[in-house]
Protein backbone atom coordinates (compact mmCIF):
# COMPACT_ATOMS: atom_id res chain seq x y z
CA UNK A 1 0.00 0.00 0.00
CA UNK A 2 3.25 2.20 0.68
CA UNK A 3 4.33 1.46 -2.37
CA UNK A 4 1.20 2.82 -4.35
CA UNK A 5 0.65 5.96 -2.09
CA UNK A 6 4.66 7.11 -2.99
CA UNK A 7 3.86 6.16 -6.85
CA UNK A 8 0.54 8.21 -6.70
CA UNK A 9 2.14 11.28 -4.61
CA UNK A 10 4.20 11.34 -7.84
CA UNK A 11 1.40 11.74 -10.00
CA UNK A 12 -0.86 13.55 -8.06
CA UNK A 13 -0.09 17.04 -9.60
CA UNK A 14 -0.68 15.66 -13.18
CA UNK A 15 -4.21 14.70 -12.48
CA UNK A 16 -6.99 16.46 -12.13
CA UNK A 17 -9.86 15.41 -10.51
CA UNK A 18 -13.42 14.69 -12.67
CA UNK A 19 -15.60 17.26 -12.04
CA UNK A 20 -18.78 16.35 -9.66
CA UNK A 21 -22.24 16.87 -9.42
CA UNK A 22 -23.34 19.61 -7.05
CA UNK A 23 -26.90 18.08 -7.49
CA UNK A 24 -27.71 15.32 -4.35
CA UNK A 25 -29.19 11.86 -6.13
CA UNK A 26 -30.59 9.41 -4.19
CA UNK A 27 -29.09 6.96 -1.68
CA UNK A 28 -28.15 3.38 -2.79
CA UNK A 29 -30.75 0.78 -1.84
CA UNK A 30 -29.42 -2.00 0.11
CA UNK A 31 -28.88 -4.79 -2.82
CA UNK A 32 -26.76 -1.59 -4.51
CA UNK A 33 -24.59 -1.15 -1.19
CA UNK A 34 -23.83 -5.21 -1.43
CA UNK A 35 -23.09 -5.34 -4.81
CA UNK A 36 -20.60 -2.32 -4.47
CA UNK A 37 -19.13 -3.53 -1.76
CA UNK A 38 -18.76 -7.08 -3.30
CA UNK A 39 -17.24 -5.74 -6.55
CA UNK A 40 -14.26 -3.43 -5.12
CA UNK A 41 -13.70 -6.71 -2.70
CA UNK A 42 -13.36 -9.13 -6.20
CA UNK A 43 -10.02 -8.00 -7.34
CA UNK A 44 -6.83 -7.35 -4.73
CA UNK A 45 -5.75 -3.51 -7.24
CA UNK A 46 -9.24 -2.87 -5.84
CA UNK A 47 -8.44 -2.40 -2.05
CA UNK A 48 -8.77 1.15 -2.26
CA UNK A 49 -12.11 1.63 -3.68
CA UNK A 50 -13.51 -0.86 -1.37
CA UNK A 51 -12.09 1.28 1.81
CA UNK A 52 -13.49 4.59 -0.13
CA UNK A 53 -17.14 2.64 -0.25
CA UNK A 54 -16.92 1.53 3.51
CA UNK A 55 -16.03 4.55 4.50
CA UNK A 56 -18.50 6.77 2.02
CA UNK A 57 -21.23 4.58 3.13
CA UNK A 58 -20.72 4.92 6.80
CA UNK A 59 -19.99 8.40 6.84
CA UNK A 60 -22.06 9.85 3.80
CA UNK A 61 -18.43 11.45 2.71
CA UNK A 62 -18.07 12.93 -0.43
CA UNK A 63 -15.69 11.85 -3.19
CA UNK A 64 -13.72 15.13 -2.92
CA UNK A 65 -13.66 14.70 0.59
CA UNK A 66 -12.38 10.85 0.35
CA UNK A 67 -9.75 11.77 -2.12
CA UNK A 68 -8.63 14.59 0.80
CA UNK A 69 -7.91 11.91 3.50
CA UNK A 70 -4.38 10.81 4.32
């Protein structure tokens, strides 16, 4: 995970982030929260995006507030 987070600091100030919504959609419905949370748990590359889904769906955090965590 080290490893990643040095390879991504290097990168960071290339990328920009995709613009989002400002609009509030609805919440996912139960059978949506499993399946997301099944899908970023299928594949190892997808450890992050399963601990960016826990923690979205416990907290109700925002992508651009997810991508600010260290």
């Amino acid at each position: 995970m080290l490893k990643r987070a040095k390879l991504w600091n290097r990168l960071a100030e290339d990328i920009r982030p995709l613009k989002e919504p400002t609009t509030i959609d609805r919440a996912l419905a139960n059978e949506e929260e499993a399946r997301l949370l099944s899908v970023t748990q299928s594949r190892p590359e997808w450890e992050t995006a399963y601990v960016a889904a826990v923690i979205a769906l416990n907290t109700t955090a925002r992508g651009c507030e997810l991508k600010g965590l260290k």
